[in-house]
PDB file of N, CA and C in Angstrom:
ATOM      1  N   UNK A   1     212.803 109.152 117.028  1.00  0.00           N
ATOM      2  CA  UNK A   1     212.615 110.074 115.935  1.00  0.00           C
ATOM      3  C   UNK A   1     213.333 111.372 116.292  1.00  0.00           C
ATOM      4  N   UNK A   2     214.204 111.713 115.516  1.00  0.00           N
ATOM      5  CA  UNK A   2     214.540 112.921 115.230  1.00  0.00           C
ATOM      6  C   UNK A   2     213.851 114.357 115.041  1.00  0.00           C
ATOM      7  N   UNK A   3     213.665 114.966 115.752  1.00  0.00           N
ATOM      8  CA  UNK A   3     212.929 116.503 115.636  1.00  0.00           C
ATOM      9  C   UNK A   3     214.188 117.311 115.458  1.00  0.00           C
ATOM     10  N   UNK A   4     213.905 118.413 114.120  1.00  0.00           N
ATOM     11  CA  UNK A   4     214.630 119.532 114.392  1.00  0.00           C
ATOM     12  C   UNK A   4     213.846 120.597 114.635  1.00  0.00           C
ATOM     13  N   UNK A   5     214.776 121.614 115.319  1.00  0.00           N
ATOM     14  CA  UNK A   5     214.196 123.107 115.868  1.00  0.00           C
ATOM     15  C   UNK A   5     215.269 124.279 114.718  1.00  0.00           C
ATOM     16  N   UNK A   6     214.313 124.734 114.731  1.00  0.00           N
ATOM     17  CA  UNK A   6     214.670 126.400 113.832  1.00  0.00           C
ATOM     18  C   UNK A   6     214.502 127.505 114.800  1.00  0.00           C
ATOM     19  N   UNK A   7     215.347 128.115 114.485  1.00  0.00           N
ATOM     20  CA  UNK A   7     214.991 129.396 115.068  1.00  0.00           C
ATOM     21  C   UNK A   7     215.292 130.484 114.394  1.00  0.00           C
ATOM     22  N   UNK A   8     214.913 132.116 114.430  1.00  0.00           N
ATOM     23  CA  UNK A   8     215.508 133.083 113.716  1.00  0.00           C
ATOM     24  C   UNK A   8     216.948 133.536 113.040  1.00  0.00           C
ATOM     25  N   UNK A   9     217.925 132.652 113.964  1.00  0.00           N
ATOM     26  CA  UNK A   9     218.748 132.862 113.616  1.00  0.00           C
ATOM     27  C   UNK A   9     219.820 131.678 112.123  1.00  0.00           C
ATOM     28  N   UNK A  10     218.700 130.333 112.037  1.00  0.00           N
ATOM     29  CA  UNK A  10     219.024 129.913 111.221  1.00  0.00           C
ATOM     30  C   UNK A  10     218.980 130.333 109.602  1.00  0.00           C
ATOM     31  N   UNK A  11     218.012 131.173 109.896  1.00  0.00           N
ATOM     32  CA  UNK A  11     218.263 131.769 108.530  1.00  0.00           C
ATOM     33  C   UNK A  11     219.336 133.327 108.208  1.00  0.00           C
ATOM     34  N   UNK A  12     219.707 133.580 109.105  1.00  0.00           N
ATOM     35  CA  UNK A  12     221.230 134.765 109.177  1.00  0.00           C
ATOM     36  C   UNK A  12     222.373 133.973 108.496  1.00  0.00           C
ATOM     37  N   UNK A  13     222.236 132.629 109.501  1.00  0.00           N
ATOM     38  CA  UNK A  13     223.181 132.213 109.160  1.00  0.00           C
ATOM     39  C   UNK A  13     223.430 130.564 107.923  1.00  0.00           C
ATOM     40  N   UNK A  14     222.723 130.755 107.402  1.00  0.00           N
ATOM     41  CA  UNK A  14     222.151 129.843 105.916  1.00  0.00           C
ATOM     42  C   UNK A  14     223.286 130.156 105.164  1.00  0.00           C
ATOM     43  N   UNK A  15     223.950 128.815 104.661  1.00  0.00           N
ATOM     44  CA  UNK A  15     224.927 129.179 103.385  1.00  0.00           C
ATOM     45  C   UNK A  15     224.588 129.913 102.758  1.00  0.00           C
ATOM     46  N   UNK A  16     225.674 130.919 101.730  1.00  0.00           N
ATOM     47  CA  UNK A  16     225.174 131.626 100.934  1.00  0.00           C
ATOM     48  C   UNK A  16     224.596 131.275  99.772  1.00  0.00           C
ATOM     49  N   UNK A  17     223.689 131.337  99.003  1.00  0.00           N
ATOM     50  CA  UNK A  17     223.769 130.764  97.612  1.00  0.00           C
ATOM     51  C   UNK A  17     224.392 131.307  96.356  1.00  0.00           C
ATOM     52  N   UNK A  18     224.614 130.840  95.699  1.00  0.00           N
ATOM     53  CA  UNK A  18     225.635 131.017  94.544  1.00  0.00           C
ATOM     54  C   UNK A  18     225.205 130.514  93.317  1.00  0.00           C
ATOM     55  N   UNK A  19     224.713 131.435  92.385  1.00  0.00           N
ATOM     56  CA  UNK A  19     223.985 131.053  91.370  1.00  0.00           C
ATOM     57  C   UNK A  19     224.758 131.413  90.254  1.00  0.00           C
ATOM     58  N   UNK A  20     225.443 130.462  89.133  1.00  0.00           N
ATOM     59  CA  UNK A  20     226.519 130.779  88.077  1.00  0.00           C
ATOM     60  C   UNK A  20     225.493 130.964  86.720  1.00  0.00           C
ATOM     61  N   UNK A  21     225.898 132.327  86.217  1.00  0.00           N
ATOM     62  CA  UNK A  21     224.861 132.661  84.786  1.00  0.00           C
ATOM     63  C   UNK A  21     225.766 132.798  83.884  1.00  0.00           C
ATOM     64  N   UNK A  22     225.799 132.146  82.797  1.00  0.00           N
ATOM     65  CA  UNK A  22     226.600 132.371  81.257  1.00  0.00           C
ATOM     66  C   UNK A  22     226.632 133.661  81.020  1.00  0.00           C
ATOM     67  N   UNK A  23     227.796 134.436  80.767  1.00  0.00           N
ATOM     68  CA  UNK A  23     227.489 136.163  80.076  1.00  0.00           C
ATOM     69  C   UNK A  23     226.935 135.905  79.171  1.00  0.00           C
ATOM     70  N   UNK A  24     226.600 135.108  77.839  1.00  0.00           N
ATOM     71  CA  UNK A  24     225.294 134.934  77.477  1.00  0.00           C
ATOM     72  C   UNK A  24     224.083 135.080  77.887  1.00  0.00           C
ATOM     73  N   UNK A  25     223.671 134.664  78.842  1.00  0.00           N
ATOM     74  CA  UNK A  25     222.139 134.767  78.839  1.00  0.00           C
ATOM     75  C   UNK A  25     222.347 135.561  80.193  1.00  0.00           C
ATOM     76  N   UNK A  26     223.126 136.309  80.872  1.00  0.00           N
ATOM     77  CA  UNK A  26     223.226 137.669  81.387  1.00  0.00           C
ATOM     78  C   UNK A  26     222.837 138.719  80.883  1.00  0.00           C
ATOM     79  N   UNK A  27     223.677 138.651  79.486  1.00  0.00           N
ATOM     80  CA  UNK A  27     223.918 139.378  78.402  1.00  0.00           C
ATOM     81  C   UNK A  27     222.344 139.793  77.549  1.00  0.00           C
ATOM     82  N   UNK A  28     221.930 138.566  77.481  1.00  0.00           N
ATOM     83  CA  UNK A  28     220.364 138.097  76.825  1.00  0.00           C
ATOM     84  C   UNK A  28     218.871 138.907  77.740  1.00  0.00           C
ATOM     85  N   UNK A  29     219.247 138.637  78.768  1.00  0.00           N
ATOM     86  CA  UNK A  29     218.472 139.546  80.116  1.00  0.00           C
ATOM     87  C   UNK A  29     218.236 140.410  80.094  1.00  0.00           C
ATOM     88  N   UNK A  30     219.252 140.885  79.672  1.00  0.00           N
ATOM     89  CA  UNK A  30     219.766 143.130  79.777  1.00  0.00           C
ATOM     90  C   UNK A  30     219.433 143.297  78.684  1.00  0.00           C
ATOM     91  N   UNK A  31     219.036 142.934  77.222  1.00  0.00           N
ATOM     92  CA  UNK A  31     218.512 142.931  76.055  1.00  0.00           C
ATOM     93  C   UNK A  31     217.007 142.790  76.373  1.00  0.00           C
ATOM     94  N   UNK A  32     216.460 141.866  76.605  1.00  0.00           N
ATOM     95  CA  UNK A  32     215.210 141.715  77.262  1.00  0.00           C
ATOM     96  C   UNK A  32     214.523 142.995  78.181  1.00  0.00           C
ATOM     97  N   UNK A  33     215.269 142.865  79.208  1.00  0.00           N
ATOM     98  CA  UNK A  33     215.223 143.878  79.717  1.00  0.00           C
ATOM     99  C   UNK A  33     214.652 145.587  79.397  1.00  0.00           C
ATOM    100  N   UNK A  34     215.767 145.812  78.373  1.00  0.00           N
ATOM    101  CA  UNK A  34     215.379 146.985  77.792  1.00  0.00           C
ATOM    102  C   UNK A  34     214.565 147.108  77.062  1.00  0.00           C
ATOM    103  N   UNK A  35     214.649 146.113  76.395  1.00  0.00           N
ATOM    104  CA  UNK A  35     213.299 145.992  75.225  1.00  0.00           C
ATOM    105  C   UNK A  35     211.761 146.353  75.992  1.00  0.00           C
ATOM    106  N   UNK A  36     211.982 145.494  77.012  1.00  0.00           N
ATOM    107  CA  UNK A  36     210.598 145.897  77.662  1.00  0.00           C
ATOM    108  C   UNK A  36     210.395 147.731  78.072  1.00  0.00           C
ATOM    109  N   UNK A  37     211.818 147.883  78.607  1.00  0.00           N
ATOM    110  CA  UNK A  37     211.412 149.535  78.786  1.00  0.00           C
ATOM    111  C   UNK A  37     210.696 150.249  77.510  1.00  0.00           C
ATOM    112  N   UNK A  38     211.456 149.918  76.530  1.00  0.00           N
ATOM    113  CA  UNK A  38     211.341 150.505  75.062  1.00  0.00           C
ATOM    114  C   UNK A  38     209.775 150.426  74.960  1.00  0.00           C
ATOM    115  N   UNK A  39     209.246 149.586  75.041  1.00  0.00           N
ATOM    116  CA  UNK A  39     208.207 149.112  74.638  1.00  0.00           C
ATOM    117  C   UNK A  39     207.036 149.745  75.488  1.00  0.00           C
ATOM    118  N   UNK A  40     207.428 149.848  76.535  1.00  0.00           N
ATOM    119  CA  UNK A  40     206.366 150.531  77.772  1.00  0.00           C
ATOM    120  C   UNK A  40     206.649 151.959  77.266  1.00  0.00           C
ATOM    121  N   UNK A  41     207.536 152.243  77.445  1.00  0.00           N
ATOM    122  CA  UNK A  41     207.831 154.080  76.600  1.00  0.00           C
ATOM    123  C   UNK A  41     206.602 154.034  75.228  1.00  0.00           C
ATOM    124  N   UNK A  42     206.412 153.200  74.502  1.00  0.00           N
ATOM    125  CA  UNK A  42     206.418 153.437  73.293  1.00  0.00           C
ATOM    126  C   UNK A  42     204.439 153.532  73.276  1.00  0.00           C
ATOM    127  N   UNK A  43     204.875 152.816  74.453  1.00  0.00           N
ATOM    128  CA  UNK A  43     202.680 152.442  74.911  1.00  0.00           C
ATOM    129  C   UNK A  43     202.648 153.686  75.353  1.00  0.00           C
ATOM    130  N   UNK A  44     203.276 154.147  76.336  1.00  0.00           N
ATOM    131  CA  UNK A  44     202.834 155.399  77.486  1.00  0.00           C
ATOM    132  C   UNK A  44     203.125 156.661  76.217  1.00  0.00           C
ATOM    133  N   UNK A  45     203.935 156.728  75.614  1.00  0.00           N
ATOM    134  CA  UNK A  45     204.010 158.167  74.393  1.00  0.00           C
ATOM    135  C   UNK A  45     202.581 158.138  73.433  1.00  0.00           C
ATOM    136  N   UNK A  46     202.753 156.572  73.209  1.00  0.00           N
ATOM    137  CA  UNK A  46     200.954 156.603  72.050  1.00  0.00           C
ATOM    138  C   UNK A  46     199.650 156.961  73.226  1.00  0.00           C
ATOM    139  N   UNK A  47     199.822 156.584  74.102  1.00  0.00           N
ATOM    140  CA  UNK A  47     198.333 157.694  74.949  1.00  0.00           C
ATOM    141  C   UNK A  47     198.698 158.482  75.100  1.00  0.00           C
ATOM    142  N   UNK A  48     199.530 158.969  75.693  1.00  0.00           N
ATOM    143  CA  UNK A  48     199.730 160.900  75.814  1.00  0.00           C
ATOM    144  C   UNK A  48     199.705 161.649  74.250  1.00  0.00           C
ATOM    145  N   UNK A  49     199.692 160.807  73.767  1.00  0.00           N
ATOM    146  CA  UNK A  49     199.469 161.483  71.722  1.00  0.00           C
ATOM    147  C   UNK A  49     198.092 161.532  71.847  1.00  0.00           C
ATOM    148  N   UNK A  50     197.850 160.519  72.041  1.00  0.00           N
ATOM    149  CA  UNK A  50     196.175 160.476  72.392  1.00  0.00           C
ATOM    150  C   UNK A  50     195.129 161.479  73.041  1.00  0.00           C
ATOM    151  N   UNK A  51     195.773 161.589  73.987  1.00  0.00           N
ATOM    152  CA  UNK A  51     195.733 162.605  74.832  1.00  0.00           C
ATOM    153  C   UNK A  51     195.512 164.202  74.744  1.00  0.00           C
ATOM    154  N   UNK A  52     196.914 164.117  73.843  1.00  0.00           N
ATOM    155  CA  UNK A  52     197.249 165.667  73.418  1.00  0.00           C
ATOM    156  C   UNK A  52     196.146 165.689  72.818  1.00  0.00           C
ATOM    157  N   UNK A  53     196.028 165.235  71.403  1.00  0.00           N
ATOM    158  CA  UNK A  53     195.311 165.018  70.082  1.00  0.00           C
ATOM    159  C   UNK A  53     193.750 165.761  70.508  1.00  0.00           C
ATOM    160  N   UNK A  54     193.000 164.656  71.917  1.00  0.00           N
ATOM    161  CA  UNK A  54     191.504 164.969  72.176  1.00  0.00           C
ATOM    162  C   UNK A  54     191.921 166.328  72.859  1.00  0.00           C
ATOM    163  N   UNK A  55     192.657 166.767  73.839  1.00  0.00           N
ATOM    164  CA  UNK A  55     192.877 168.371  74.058  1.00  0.00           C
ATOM    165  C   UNK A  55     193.039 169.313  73.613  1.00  0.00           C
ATOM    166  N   UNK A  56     193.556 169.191  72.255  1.00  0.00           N
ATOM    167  CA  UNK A  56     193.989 169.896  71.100  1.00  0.00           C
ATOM    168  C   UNK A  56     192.232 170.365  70.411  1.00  0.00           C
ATOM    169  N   UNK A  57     191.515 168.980  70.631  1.00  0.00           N
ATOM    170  CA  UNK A  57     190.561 169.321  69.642  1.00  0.00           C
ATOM    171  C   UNK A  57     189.239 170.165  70.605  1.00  0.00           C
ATOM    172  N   UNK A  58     189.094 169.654  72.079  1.00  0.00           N
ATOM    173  CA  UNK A  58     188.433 170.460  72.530  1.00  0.00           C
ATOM    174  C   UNK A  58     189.199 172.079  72.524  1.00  0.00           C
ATOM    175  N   UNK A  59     190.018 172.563  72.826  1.00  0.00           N
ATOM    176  CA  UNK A  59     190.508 173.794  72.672  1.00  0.00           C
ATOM    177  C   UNK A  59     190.302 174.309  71.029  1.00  0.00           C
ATOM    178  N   UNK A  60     189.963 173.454  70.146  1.00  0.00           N
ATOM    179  CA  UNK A  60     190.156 174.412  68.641  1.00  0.00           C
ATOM    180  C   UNK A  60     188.572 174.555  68.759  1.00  0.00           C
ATOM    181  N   UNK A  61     187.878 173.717  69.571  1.00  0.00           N
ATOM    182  CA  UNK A  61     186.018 173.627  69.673  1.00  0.00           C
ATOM    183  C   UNK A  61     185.845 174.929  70.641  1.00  0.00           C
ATOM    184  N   UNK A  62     186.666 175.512  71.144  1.00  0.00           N
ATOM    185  CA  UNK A  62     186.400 176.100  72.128  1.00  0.00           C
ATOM    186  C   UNK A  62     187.011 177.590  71.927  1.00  0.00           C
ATOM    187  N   UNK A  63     187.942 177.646  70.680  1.00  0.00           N
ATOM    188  CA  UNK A  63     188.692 178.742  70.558  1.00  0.00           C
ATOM    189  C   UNK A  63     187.616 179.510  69.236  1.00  0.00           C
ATOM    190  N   UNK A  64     187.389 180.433  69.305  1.00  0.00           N
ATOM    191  CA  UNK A  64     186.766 181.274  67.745  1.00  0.00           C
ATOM    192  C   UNK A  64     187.954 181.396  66.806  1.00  0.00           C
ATOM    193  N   UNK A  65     187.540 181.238  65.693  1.00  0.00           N
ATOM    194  CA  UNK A  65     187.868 181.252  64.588  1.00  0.00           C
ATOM    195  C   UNK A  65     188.882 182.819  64.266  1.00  0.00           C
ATOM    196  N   UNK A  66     188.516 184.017  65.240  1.00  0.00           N
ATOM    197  CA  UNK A  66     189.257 185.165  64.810  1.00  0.00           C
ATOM    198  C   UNK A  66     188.339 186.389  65.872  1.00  0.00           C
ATOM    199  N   UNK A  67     189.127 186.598  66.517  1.00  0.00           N
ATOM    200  CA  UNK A  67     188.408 187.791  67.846  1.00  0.00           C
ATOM    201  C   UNK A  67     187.268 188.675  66.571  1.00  0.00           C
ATOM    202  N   UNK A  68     186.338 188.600  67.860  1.00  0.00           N
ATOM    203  CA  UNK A  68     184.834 189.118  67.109  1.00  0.00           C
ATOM    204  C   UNK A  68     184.602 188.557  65.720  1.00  0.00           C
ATOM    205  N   UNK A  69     184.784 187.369  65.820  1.00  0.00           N
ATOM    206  CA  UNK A  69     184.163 186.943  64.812  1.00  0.00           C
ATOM    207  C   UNK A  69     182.729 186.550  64.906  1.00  0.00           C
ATOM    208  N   UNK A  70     182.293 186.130  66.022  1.00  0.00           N
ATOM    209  CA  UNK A  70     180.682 186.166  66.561  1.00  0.00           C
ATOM    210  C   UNK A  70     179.530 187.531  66.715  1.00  0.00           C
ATOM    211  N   UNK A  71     180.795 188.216  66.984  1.00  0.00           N
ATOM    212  CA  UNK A  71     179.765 189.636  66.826  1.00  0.00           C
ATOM    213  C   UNK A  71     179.358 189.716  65.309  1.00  0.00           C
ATOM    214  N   UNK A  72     180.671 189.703  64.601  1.00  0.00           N
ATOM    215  CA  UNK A  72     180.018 190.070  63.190  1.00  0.00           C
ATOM    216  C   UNK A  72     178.749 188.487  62.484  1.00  0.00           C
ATOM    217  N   UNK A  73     179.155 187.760  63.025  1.00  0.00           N
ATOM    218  CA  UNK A  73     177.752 186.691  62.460  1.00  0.00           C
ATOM    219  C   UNK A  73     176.485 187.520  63.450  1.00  0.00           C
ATOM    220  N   UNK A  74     176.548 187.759  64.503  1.00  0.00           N
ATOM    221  CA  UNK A  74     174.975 188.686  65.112  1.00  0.00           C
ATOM    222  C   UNK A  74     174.722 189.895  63.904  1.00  0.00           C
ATOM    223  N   UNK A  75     175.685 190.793  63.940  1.00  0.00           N
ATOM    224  CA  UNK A  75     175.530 191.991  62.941  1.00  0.00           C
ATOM    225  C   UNK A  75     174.845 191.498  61.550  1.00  0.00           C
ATOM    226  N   UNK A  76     175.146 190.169  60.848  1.00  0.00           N
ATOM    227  CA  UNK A  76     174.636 190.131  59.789  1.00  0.00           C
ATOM    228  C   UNK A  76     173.281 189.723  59.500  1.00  0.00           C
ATOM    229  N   UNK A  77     173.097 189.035  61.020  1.00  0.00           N
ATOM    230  CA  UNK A  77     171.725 188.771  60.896  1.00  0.00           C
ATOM    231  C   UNK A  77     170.327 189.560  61.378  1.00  0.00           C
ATOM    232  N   UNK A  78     171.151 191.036  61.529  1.00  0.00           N
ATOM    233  CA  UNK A  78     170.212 192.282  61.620  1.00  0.00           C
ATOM    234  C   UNK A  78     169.943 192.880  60.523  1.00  0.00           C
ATOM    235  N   UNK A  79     168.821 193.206  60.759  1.00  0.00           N
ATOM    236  CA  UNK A  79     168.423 193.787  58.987  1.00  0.00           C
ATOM    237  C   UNK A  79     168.843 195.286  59.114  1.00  0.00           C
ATOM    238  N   UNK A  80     169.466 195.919  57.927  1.00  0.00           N
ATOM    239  CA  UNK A  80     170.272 196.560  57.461  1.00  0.00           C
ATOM    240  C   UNK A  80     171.265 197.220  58.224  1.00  0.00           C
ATOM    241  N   UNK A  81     172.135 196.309  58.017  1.00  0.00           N
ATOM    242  CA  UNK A  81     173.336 196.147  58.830  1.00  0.00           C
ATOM    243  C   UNK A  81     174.863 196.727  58.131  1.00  0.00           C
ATOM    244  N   UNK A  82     174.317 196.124  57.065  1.00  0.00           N
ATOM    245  CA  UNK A  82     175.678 196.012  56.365  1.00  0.00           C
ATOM    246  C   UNK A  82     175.076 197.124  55.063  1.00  0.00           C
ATOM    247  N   UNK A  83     174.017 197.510  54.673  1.00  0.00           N
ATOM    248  CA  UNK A  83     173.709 198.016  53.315  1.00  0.00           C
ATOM    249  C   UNK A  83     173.698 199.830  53.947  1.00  0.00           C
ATOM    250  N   UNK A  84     174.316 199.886  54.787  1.00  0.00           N
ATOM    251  CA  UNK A  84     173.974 201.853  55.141  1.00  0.00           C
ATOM    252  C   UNK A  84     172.597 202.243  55.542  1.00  0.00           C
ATOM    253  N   UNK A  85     171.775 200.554  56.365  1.00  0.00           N
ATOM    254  CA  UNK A  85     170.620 201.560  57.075  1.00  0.00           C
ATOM    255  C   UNK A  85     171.048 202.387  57.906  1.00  0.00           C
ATOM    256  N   UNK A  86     169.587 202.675  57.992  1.00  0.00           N
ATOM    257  CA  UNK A  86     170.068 204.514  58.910  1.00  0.00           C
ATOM    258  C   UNK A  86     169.694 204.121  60.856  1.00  0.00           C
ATOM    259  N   UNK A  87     170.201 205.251  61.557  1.00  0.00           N
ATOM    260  CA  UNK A  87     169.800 204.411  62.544  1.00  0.00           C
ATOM    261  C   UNK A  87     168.547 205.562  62.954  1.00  0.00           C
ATOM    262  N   UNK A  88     167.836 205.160  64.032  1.00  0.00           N
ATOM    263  CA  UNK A  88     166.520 205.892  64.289  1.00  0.00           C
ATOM    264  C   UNK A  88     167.333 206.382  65.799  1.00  0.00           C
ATOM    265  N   UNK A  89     167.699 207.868  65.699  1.00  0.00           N
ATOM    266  CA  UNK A  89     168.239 207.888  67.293  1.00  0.00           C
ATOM    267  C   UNK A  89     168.172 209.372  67.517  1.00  0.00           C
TER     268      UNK A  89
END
């Protein structure tokens, strides 16, 4: 019986391989290809919209409506505030 031995160097030196592709379906690949980028772009832009969108809305929850605009809702809910009471001072 025949035994073979390998060693590290049989694979350095391994024919090369040589794989023949139609510029067709080369061609077809690199179409593929991009499409998939396109498509991952198109996922990763719709969550960061997403994204923006819920940040956008905590900041308008978080922003007042118009500087001192809270003071004047306290002021109105003091009694005579707004009608020329007098003050006691």
């Amino acid at each position: 019986m025949l035994q073979q031995h390998y060693s590290l160097f049989d694979s350095f030196f391994a024919p090369t391989r040589v794989i023949v592709v139609s510029e067709e379906r080369l061609k077809q690949a690199e179409i593929e290809a991009r499409q998939n980028q396109v498509d991952a772009l198109d996922v990763r832009i719709e969550e960061l919209s997403k994204y923006r969108n819920a940040l956008y809305s905590e900041l308008q929850a978080l922003t007042p409506g118009r500087v001192g605009g809270d003071l004047d809702a306290m002021d109105d809910s003091l009694p005579n505030s707004r009608d020329g009471g007098t003050h006691d001072g």
